[in-house]
C-alpha atoms as a PDB file:
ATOM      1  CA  UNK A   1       0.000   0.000   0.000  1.00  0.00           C
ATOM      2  CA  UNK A   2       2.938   2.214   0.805  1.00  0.00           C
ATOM      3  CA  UNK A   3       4.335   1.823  -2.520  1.00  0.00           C
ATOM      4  CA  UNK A   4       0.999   2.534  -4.579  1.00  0.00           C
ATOM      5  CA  UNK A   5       0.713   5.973  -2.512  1.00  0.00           C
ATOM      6  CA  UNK A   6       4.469   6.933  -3.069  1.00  0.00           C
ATOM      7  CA  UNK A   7       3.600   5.677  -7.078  1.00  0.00           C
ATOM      8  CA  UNK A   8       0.430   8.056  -6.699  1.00  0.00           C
ATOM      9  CA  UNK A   9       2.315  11.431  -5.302  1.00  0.00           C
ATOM     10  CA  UNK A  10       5.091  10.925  -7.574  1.00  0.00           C
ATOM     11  CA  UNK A  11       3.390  10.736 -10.670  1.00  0.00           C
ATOM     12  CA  UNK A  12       0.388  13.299  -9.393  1.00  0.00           C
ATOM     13  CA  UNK A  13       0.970  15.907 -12.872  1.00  0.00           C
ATOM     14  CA  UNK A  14       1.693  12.542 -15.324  1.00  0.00           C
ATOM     15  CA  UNK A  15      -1.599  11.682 -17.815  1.00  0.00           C
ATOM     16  CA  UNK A  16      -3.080  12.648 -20.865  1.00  0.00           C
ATOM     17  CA  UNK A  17      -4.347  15.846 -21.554  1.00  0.00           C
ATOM     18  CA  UNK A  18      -7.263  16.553 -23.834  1.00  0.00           C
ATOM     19  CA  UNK A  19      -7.918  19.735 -25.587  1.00  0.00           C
ATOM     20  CA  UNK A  20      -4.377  20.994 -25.146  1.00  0.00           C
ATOM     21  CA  UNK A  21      -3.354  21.360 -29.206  1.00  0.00           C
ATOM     22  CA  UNK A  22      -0.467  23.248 -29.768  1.00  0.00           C
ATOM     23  CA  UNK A  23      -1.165  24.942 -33.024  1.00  0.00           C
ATOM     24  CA  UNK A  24       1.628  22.951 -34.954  1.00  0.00           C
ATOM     25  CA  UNK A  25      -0.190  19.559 -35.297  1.00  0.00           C
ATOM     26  CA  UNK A  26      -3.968  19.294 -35.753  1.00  0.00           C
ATOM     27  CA  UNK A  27      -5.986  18.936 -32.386  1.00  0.00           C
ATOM     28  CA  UNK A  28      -9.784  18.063 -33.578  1.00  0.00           C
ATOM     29  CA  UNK A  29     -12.238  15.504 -32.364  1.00  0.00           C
ATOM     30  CA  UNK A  30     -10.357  13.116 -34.080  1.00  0.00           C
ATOM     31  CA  UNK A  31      -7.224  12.652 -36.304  1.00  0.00           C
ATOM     32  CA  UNK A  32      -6.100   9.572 -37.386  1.00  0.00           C
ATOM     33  CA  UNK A  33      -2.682   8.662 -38.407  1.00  0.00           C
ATOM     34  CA  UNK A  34      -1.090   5.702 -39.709  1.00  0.00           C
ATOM     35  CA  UNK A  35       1.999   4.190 -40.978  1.00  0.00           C
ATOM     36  CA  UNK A  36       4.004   0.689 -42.194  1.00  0.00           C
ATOM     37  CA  UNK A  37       6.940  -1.120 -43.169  1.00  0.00           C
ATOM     38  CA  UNK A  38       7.559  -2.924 -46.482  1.00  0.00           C
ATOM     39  CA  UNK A  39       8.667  -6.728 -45.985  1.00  0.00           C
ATOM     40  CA  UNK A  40      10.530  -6.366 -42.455  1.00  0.00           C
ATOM     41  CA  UNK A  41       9.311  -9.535 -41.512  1.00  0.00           C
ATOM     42  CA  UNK A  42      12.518 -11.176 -41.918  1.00  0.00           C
ATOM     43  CA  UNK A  43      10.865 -15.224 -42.488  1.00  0.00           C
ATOM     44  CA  UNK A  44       8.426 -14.535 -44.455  1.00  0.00           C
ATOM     45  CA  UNK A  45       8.908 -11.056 -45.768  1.00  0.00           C
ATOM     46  CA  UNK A  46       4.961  -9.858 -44.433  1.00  0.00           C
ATOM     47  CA  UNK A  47       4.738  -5.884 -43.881  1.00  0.00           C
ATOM     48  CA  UNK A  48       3.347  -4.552 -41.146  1.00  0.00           C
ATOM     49  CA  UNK A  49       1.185  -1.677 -40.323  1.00  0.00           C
ATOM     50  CA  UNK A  50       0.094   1.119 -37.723  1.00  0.00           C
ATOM     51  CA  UNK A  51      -2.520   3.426 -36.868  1.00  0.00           C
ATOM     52  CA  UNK A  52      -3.535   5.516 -34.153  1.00  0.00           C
ATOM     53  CA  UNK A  53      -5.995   7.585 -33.235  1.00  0.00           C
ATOM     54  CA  UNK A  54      -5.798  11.304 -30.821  1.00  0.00           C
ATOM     55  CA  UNK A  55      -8.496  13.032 -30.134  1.00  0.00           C
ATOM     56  CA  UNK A  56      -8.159  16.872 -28.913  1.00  0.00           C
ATOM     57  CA  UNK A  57      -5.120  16.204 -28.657  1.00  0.00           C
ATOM     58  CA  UNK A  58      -4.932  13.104 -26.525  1.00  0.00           C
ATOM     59  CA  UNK A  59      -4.113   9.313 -27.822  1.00  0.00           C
ATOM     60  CA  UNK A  60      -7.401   7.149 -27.118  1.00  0.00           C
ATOM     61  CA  UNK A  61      -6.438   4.404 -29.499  1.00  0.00           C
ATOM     62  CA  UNK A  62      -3.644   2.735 -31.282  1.00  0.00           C
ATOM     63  CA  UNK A  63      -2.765  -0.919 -33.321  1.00  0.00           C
ATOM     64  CA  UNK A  64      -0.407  -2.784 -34.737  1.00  0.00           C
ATOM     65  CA  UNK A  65      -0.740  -5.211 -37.022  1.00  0.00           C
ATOM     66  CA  UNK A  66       0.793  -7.978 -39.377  1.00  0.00           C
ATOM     67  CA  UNK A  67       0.101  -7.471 -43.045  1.00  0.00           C
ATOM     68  CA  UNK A  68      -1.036 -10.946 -44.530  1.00  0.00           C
ATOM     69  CA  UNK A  69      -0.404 -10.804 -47.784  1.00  0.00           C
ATOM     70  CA  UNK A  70       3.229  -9.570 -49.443  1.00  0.00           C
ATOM     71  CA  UNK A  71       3.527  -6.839 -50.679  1.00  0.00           C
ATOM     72  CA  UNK A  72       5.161  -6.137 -54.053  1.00  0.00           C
ATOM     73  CA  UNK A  73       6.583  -2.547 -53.276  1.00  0.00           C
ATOM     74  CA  UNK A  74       6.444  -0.187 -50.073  1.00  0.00           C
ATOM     75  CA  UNK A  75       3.398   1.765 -51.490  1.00  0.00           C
ATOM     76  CA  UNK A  76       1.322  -1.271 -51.398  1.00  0.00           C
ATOM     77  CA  UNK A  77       2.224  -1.630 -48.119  1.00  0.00           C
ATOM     78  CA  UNK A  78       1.158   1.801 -47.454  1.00  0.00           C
ATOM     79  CA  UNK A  79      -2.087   1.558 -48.674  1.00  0.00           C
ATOM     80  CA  UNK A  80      -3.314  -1.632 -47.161  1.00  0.00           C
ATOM     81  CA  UNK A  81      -2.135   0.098 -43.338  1.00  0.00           C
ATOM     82  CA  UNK A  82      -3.974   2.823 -45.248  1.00  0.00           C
ATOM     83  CA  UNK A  83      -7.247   1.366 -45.672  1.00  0.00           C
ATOM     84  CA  UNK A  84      -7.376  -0.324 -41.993  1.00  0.00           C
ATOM     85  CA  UNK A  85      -7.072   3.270 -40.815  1.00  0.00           C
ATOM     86  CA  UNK A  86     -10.026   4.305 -43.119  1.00  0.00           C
ATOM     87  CA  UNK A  87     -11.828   1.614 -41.397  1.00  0.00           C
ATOM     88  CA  UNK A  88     -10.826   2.685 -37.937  1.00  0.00           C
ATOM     89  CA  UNK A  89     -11.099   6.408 -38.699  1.00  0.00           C
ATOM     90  CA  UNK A  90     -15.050   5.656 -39.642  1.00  0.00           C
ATOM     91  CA  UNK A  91     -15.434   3.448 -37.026  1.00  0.00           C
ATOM     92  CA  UNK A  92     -14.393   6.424 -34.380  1.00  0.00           C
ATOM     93  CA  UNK A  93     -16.386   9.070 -36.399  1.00  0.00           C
ATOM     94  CA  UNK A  94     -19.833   6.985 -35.998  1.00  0.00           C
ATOM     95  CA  UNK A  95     -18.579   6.704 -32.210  1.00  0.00           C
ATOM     96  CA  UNK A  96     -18.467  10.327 -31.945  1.00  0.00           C
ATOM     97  CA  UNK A  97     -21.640  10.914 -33.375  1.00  0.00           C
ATOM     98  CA  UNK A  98     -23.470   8.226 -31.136  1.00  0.00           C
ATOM     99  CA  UNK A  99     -22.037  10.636 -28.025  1.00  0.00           C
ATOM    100  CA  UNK A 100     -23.762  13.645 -29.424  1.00  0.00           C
ATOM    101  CA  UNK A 101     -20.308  15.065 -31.134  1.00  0.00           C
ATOM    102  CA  UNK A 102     -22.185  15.437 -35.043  1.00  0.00           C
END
């Protein structure tokens, strides 16, 4: 108990702040970014792939994932982490608008 108090004072101003943008990246409801890597699956030479999601300015989601199927060049790799961030991005947006956010 004395440890998860000390843990708990020490780490008081630690967190994730929403609604703090700083003007040099965008800070909306929601941006989505995403991002991959062509073939560095060593074995079996699979890409693999990245998004995450902020919103005002805080991280409330994030993924990793293994790319099934190889990928001929880097911008197919691209576009397939692409498209699951599409997915995820629309996914979010509906969320927001079930909470009343349009």
């Amino acid at each position: 108990m004395d440890h998860l108090c000390k843990y708990i004072n020490t780490t008081i101003g630690a967190g994730i702040h929403y609604g703090t943008g700083s003007g040099e990246y965008p800070a909306g409801p929601a941006v989505v970014s995403c991002d991959s890597d062509w073939a560095g699956d060593t074995e079996f030479f699979y890409s693999r792939g990245g998004c995450l999601v902020e919103a005002w300015g805080g991280l409330v989601s994030w993924s990793s994932f293994k790319i099934k199927s190889v990928m001929a060049s880097s911008l197919e790799s691209e576009y397939a982490a692409a498209s699951t961030a599409v997915r995820l991005a629309l996914w979010f947006r509906h969320l927001l608008a079930d909470m009343g956010y349009g």
